[in-house]
N, C-alpha and C. Protein backbone atom coordinates (compact mmCIF):
# COMPACT_ATOMS: atom_id res chain seq x y z
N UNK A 1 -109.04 -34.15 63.95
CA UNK A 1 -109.48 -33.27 65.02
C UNK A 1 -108.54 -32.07 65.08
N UNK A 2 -109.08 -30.80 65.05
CA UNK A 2 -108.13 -29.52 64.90
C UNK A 2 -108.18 -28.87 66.57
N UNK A 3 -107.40 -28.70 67.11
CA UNK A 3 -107.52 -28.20 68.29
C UNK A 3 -106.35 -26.83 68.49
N UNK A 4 -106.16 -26.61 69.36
CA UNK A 4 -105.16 -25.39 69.57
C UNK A 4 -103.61 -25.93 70.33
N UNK A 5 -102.61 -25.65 69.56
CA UNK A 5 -101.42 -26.46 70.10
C UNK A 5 -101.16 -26.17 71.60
N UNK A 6 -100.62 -27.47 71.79
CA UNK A 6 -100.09 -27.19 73.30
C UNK A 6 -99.30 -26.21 73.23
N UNK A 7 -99.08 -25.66 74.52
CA UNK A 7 -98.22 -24.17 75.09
C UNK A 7 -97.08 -25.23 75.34
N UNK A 8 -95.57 -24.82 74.85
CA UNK A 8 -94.70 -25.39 75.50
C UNK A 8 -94.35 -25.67 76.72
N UNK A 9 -93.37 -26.46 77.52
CA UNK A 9 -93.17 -26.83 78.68
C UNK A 9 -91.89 -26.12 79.46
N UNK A 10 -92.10 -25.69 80.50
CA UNK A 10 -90.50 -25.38 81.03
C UNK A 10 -90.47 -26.47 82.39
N UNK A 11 -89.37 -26.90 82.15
CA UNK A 11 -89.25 -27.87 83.46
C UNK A 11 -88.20 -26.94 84.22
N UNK A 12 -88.49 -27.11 85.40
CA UNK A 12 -87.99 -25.93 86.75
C UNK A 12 -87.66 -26.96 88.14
N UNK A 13 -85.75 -26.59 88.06
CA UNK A 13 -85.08 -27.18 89.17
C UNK A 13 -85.85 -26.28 90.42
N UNK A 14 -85.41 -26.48 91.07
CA UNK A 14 -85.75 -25.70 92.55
C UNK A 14 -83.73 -25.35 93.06
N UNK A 15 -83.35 -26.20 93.37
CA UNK A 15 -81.94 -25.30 94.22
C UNK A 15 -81.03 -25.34 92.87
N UNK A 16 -81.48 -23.73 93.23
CA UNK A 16 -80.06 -22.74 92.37
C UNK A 16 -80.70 -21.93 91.92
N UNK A 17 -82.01 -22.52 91.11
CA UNK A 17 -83.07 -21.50 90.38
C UNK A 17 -83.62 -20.51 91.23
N UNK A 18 -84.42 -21.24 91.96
CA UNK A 18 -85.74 -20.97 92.91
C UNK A 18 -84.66 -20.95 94.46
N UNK A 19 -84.12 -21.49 95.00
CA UNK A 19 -83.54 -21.26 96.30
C UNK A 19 -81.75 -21.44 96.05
N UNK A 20 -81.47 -20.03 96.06
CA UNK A 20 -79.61 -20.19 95.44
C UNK A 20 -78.44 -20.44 96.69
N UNK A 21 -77.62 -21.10 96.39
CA UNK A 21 -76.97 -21.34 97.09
C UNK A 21 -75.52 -21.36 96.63
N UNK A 22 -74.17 -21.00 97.48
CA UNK A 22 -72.90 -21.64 97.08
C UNK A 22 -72.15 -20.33 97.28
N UNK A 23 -72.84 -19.03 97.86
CA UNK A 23 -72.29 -17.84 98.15
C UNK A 23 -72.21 -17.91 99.56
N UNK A 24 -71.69 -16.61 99.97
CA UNK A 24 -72.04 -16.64 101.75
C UNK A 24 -73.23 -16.47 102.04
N UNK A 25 -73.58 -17.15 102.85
CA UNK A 25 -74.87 -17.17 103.25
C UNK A 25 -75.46 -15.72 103.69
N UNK A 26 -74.67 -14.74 104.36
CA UNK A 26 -75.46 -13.48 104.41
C UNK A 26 -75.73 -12.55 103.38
N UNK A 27 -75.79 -13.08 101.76
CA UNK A 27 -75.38 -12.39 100.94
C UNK A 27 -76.88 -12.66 100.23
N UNK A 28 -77.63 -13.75 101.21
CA UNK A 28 -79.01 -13.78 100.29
C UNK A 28 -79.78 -13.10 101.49
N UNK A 29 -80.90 -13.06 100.83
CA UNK A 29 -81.99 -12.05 101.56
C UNK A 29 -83.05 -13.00 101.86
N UNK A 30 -83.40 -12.78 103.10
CA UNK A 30 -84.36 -13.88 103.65
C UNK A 30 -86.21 -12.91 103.41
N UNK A 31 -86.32 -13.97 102.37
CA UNK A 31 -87.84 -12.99 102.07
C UNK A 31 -88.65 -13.12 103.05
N UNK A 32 -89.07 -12.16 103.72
CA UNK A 32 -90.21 -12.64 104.82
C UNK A 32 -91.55 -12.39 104.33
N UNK A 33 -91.10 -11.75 103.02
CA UNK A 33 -92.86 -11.77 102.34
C UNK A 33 -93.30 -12.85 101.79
N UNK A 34 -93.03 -14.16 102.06
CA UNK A 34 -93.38 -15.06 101.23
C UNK A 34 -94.89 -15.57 102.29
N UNK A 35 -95.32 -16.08 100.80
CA UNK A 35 -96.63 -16.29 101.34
C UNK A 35 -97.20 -17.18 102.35
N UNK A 36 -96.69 -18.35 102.76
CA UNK A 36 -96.88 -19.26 103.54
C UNK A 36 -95.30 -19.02 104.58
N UNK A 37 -95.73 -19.47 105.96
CA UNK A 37 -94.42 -19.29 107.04
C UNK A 37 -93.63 -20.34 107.06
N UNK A 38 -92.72 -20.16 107.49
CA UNK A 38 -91.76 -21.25 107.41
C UNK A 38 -92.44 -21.82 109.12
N UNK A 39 -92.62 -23.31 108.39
CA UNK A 39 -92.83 -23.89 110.11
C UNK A 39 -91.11 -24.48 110.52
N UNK A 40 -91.29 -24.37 111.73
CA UNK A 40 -90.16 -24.29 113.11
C UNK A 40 -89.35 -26.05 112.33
N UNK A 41 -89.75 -26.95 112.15
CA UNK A 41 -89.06 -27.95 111.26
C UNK A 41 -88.35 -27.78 109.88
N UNK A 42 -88.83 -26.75 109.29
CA UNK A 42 -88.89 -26.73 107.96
C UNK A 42 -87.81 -26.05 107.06
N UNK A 43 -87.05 -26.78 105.62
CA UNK A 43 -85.72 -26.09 105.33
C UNK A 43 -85.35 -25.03 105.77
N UNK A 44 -84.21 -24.22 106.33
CA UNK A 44 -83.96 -22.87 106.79
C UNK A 44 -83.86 -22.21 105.07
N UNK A 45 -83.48 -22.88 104.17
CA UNK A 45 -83.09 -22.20 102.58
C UNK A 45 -84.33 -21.96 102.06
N UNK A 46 -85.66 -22.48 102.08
CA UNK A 46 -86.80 -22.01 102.44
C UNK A 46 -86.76 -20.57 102.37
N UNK A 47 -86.44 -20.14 103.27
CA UNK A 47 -86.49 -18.50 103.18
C UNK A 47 -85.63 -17.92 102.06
N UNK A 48 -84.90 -18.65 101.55
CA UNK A 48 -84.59 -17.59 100.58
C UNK A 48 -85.32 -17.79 98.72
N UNK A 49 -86.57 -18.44 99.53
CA UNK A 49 -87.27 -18.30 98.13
C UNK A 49 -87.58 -17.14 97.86
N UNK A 50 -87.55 -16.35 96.85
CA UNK A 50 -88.33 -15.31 96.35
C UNK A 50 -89.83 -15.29 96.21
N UNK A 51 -90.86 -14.55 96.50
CA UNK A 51 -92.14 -14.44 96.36
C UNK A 51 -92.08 -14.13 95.15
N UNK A 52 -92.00 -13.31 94.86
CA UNK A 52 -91.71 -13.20 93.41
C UNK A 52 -91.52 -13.56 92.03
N UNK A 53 -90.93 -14.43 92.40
CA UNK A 53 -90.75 -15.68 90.88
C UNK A 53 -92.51 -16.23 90.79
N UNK A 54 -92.94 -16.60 91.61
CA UNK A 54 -94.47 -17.15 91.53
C UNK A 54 -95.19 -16.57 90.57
N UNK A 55 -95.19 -14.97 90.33
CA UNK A 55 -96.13 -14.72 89.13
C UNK A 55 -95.25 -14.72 88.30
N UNK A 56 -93.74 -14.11 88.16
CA UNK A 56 -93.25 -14.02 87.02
C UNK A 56 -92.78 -15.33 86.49
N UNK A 57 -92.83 -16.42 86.90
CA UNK A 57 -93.36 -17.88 86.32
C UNK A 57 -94.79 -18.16 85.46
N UNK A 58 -95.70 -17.29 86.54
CA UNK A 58 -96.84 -17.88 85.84
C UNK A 58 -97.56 -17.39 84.90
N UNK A 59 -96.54 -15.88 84.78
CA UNK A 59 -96.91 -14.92 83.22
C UNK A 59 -96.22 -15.37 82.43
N UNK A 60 -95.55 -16.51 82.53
CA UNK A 60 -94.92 -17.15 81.01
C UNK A 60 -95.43 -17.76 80.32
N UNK A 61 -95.49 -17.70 78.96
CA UNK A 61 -96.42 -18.12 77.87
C UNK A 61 -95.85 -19.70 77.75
N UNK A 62 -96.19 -20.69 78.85
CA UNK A 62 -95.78 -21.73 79.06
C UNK A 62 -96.81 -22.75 80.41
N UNK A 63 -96.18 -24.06 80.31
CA UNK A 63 -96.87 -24.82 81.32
C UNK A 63 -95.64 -25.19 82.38
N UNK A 64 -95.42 -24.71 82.89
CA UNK A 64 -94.52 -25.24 84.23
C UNK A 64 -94.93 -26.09 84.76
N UNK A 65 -93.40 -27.24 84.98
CA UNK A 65 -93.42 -28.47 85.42
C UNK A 65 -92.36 -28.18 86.27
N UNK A 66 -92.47 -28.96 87.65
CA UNK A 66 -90.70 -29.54 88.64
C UNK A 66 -90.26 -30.35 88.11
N UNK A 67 -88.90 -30.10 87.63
CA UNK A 67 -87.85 -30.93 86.97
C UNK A 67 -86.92 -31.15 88.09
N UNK A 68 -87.46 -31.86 89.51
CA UNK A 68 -86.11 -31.41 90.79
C UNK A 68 -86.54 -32.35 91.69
N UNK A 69 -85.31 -33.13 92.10
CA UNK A 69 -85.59 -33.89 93.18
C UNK A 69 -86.22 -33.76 94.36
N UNK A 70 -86.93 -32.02 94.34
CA UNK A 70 -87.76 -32.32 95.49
C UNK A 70 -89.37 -33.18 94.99
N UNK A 71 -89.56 -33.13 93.44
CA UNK A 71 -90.10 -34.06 93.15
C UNK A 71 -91.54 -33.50 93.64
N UNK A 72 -92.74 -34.29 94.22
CA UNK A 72 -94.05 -33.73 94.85
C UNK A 72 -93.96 -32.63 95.69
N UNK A 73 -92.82 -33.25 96.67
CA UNK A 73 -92.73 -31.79 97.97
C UNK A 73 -92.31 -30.56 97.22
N UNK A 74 -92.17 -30.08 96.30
CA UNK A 74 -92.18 -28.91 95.17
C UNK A 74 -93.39 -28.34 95.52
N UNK A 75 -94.90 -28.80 95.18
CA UNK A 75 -96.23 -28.62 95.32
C UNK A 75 -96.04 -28.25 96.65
N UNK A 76 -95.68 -28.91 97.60
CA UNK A 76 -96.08 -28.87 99.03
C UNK A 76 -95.41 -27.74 99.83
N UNK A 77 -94.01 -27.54 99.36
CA UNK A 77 -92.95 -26.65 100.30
C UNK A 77 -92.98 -25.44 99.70
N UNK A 78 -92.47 -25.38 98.06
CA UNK A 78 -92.30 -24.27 97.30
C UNK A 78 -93.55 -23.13 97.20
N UNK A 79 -94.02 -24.34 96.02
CA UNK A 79 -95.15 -23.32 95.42
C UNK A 79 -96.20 -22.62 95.88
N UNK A 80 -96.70 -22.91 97.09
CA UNK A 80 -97.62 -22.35 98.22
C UNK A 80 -96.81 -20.77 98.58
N UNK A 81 -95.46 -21.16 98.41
CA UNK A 81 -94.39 -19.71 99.14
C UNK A 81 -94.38 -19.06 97.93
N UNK A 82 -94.47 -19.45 96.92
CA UNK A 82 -94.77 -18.19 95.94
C UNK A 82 -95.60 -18.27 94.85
N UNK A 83 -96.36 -18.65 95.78
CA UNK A 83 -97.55 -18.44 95.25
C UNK A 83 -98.04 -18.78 93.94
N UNK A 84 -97.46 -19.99 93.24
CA UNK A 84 -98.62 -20.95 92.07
C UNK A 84 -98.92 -22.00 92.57
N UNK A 85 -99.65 -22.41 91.90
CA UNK A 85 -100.62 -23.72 92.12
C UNK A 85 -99.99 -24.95 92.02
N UNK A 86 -100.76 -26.25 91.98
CA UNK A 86 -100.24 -27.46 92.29
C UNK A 86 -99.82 -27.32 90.40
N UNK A 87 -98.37 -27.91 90.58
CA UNK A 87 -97.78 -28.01 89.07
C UNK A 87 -97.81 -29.60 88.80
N UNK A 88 -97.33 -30.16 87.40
CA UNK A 88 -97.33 -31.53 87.00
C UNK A 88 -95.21 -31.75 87.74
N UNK A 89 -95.44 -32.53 88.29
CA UNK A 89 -94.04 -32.94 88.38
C UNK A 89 -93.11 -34.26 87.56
N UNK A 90 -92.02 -33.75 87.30
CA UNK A 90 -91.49 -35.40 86.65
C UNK A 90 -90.94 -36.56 87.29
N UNK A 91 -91.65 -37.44 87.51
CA UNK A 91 -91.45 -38.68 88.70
C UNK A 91 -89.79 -39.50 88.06
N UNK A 92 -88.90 -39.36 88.37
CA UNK A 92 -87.45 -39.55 88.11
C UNK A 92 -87.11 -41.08 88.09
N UNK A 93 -87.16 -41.60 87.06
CA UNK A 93 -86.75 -43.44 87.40
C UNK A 93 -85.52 -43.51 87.90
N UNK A 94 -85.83 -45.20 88.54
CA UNK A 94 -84.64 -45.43 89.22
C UNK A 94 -83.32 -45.84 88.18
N UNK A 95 -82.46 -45.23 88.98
CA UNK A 95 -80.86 -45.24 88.24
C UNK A 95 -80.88 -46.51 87.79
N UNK A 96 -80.22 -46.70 86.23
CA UNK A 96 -79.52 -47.65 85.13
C UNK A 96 -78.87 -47.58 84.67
N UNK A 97 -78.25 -48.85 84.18
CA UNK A 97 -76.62 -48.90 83.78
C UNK A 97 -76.53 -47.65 82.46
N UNK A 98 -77.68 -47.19 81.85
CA UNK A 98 -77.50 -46.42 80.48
C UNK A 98 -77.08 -44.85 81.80
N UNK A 99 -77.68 -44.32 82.70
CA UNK A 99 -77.50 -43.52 83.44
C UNK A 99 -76.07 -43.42 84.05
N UNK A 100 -75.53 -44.88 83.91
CA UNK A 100 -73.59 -44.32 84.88
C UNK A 100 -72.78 -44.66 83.27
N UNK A 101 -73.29 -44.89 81.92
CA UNK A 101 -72.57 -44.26 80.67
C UNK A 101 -72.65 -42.63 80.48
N UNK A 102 -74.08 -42.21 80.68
CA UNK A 102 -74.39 -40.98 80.41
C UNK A 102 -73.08 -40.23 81.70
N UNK A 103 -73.61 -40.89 82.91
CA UNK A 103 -72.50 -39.55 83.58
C UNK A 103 -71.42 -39.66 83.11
N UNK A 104 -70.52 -41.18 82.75
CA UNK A 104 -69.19 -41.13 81.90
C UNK A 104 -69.30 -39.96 80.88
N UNK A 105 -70.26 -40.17 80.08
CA UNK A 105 -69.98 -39.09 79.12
C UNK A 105 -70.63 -37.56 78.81
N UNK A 106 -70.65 -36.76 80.00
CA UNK A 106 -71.20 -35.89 80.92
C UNK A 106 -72.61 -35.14 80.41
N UNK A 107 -73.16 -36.39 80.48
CA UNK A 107 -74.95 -36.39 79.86
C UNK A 107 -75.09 -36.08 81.07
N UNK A 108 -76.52 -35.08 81.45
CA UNK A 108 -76.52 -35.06 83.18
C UNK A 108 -77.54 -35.80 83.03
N UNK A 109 -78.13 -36.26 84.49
CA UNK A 109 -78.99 -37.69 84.63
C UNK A 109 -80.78 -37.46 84.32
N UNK A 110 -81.13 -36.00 84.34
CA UNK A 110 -82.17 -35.53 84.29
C UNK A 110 -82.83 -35.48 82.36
N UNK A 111 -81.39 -35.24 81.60
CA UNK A 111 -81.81 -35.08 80.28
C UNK A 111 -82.67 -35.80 79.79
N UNK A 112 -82.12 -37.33 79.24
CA UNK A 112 -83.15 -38.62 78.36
C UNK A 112 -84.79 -38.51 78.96
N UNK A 113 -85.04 -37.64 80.63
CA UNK A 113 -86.33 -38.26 81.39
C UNK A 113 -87.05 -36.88 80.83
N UNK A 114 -86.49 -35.85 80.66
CA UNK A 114 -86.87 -34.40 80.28
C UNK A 114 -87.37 -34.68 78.86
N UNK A 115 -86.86 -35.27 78.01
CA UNK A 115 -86.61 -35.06 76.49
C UNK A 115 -88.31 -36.36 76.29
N UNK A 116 -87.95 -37.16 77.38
CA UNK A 116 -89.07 -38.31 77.25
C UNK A 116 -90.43 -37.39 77.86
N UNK A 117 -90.53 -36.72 78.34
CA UNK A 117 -91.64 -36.09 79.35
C UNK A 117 -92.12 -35.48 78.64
N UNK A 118 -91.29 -34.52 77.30
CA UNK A 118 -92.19 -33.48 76.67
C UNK A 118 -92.24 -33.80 75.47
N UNK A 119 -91.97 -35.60 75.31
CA UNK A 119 -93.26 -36.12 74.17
C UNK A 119 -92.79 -35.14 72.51
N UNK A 120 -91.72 -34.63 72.59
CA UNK A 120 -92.04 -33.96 71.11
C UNK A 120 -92.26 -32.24 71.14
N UNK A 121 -92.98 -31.86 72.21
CA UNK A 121 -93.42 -30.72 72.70
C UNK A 121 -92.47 -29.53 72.90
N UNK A 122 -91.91 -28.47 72.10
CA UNK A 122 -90.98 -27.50 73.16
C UNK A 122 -91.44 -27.35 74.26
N UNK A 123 -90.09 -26.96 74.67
CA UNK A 123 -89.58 -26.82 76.40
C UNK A 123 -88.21 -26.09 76.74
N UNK A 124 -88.18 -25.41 77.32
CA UNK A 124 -87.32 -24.98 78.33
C UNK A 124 -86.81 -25.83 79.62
N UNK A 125 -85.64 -26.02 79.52
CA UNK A 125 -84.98 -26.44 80.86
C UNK A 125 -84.52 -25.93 81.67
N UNK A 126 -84.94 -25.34 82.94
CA UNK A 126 -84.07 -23.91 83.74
C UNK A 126 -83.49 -24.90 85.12
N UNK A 127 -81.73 -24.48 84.68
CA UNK A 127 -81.22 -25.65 86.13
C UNK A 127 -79.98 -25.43 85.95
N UNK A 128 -79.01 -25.35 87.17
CA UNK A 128 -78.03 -25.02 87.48
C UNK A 128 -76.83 -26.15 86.80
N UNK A 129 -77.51 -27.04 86.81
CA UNK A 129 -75.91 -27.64 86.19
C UNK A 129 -76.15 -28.52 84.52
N UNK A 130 -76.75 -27.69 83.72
CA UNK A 130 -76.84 -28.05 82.42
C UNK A 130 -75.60 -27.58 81.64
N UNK A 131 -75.40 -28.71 80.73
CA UNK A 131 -74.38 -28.31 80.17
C UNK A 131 -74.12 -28.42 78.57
N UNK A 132 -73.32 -28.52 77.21
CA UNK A 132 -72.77 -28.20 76.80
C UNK A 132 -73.42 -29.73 76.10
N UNK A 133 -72.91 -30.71 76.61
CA UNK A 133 -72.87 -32.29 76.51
C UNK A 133 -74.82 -32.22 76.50
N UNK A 134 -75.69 -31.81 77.66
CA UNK A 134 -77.28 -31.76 77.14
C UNK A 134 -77.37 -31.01 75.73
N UNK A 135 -77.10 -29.73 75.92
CA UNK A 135 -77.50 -29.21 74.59
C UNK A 135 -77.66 -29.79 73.65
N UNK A 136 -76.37 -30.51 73.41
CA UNK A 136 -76.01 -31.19 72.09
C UNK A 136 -76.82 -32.12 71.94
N UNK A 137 -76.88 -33.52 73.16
CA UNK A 137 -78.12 -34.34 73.16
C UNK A 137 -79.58 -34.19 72.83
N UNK A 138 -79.55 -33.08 73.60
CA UNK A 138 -81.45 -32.67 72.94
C UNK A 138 -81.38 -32.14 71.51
N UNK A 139 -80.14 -31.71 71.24
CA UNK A 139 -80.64 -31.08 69.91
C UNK A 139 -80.67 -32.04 68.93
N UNK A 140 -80.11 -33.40 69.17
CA UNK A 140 -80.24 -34.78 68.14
C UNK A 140 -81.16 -35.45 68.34
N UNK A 141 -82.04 -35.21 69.88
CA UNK A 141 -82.59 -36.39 70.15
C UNK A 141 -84.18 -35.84 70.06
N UNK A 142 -84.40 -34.67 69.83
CA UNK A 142 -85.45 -33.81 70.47
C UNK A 142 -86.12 -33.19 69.11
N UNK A 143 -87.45 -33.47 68.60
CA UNK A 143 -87.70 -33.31 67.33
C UNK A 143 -88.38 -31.41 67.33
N UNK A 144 -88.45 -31.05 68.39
CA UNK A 144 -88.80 -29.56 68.79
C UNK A 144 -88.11 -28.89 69.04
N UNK A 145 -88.30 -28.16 69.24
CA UNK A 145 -87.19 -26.25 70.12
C UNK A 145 -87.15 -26.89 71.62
N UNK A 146 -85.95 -26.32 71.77
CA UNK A 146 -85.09 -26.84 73.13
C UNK A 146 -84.80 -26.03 73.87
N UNK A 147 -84.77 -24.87 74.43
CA UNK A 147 -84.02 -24.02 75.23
C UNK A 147 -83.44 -24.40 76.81
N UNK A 148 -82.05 -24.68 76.64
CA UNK A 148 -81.39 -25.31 78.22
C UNK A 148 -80.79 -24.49 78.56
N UNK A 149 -81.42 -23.41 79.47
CA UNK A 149 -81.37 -22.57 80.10
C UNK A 149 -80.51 -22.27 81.72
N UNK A 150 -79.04 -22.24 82.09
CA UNK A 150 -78.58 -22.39 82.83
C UNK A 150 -78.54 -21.64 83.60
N UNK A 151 -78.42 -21.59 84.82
CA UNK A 151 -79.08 -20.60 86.21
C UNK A 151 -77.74 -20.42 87.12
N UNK A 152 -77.06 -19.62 87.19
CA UNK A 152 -75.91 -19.51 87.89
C UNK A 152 -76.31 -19.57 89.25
N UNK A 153 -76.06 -20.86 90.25
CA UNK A 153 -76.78 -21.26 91.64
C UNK A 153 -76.21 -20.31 92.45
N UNK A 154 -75.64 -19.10 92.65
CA UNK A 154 -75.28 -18.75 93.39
C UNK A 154 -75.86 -17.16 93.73
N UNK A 155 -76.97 -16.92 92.59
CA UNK A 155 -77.76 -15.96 92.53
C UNK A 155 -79.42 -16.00 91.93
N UNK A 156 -79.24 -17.70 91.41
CA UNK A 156 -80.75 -18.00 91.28
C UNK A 156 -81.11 -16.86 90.14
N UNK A 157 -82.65 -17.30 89.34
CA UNK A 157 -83.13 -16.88 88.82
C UNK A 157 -82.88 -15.08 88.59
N UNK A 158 -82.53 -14.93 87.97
CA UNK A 158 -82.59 -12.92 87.68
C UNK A 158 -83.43 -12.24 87.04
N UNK A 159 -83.64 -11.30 86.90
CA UNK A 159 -83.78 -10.76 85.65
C UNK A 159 -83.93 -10.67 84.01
N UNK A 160 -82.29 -11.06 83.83
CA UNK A 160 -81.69 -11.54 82.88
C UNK A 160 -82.14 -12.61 82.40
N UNK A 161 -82.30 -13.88 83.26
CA UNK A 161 -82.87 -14.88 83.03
C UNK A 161 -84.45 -15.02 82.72
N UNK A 162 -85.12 -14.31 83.27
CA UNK A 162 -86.67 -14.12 82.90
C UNK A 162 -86.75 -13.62 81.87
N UNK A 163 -85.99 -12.74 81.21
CA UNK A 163 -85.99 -11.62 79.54
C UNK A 163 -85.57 -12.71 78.87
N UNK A 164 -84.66 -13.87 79.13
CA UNK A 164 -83.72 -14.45 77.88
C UNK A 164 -84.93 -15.61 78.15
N UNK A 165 -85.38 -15.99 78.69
CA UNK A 165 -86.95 -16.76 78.53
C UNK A 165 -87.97 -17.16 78.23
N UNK A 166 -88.32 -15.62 78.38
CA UNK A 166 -89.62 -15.48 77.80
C UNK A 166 -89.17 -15.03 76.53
N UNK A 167 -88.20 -14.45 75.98
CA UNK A 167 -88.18 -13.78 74.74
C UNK A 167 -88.18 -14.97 74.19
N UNK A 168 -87.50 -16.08 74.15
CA UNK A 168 -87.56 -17.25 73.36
C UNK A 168 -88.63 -18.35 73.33
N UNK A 169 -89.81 -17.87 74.48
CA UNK A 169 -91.08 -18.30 74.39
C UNK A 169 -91.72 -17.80 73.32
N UNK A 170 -91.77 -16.27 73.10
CA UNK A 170 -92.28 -15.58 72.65
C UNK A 170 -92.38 -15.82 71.27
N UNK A 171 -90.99 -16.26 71.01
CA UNK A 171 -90.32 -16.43 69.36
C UNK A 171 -91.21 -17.63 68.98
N UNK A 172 -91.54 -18.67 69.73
CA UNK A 172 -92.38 -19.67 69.64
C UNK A 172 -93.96 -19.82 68.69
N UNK A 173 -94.20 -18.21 68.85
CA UNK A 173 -95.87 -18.03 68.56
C UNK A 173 -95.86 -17.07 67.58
């Protein structure tokens, strides 16, 4: 059966990427253009989602997934505020003894479930605390293109980061 290859995957943290944190707090900008309101219960960091990222996510020559412990509420809180649709999320197993070797040996806990999720498939990983120790793992363990893409949490997604992205999507096709 000949079909048309899958579009690679980017799996997408939410805090650091999408809502940054670890600066002074008056130093982010509270978007009030975002598309859905913040109800009177609801995260105050919330507001510092960008509207913005929503299309320039969804003009990437890719399938976006939540790679982030907000897990479903991603669909529910985020993506309504900027505006994409219900995404596939990665349901996170419960912690195992192979998971407190990996943190010994500063595997972060998200990698082995990332590398298992995209089946073979390139992917992008965009998340604030990837490191040095993943790279290396996916690049032994991972029979595709890997890009682990690190997001400095204290200014979230940029610019910079959307060009060094997509250009290596791009290289893909």
């Amino acid at each position: 059966m000949t079909g048309s290859p899958q579009r690679p995957l980017l799996f997408l943290d939410v805090d650091g990427p999408l809502i940054p944190f670890g600066a002074a707090p008056e130093q982010y900008p509270a978007h009030v253009g975002c598309l859905e309101p913040l109800d009177a219960d609801a995260n105050p960091l919330l507001a510092r989602l960008d509207p913005g990222h929503g299309p320039r996510l969804a003009a990437l020559p890719c399938e976006v997934v939540w790679a982030t412990t907000w897990m479903a509420d991603a669909n529910e809180c985020i993506a309504p505020r900027i505006g994409l649709p219900q995404l596939p999320v990665v349901v996170w197993p419960e912690p195992s003894d192979i998971d407190e070797q990996d943190e010994r040996n500063g595997l972060h806990w998200k990698t082995r479930t990332l590398v298992e999720w995209a089946a073979g498939r390139p992917f992008v990983w965009v998340d604030d605390e990837i490191t040095d120790t993943d790279r290396a793992w996916v690049a032994a363990h991972h029979p595709a293109n890997a890009l682990l893409h690190r997001v400095d949490p204290r200014r979230g997604l940029t610019d910079h980061d959307y060009a060094a992205i997509g250009s290596w999507l791009r290289r893909l096709f």
